[in-house]
Protein backbone atom coordinates (compact mmCIF):
# COMPACT_ATOMS: atom_id res chain seq x y z
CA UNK A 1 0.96 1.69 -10.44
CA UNK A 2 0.67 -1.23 -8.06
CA UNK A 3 0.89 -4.64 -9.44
CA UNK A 4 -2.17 -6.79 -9.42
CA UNK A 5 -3.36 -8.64 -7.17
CA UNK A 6 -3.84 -12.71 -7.71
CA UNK A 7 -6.77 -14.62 -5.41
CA UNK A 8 -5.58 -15.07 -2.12
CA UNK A 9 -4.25 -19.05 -1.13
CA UNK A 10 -4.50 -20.97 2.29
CA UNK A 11 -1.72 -23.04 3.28
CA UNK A 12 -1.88 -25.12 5.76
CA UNK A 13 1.72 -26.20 6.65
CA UNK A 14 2.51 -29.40 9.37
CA UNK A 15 5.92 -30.22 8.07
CA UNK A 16 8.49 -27.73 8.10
CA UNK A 17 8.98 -23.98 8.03
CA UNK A 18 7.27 -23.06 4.81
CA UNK A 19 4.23 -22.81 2.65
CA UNK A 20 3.85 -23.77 -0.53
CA UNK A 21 2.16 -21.37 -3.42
CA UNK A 22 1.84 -21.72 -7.03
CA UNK A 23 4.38 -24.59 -7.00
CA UNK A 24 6.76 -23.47 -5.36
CA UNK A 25 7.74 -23.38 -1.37
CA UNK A 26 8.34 -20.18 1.01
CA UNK A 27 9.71 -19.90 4.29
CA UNK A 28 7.62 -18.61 7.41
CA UNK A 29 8.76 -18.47 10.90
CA UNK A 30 9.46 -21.63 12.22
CA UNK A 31 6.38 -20.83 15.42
CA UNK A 32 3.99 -21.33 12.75
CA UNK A 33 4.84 -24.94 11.59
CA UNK A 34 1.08 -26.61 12.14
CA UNK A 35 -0.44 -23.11 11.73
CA UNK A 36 -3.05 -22.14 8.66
CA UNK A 37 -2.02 -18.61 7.27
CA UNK A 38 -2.82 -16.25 4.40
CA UNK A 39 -0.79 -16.31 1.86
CA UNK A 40 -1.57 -13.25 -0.87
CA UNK A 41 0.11 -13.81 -4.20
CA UNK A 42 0.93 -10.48 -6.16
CA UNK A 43 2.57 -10.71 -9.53
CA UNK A 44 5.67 -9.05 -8.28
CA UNK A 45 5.93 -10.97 -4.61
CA UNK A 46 4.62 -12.96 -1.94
CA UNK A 47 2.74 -12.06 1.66
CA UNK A 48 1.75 -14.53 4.82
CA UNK A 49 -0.07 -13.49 7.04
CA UNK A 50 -1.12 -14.79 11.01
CA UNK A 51 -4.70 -13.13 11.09
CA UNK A 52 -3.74 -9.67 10.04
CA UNK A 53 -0.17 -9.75 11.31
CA UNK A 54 2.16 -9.79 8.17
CA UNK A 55 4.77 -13.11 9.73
CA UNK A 56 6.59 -13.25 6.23
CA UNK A 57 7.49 -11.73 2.95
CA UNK A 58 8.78 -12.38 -0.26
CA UNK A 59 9.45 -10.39 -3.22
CA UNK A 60 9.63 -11.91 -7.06
């Protein structure tokens, strides 16, 4: 059974290589400092995205 999945969050990050999410601060590739990205929250981990491209991921 997959976990579920939380609302999806918008980050948009000029400062750094990161996004911050529920608190807390992940890393993304440093070519998308400036950038907005998805960010999907799941109970279990965490997904950014660059349009549909998955750029980083990080599990709980």
């Amino acid at each position: 059974m997959s976990a579920p999945r939380l609302p999806t969050r918008r980050s948009n990050e000029s400062r750094g290589t990161g996004c911050d999410a529920d608190e807390s601060r992940y890393s993304v590739p440093a070519r998308f400092i400036g950038h907005k990205v998805r960010v999907v929250l799941r109970s279990t981990e965490l997904i950014a995205y660059d349009g549909r491209v998955e750029i980083a991921f990080h599990p709980g």
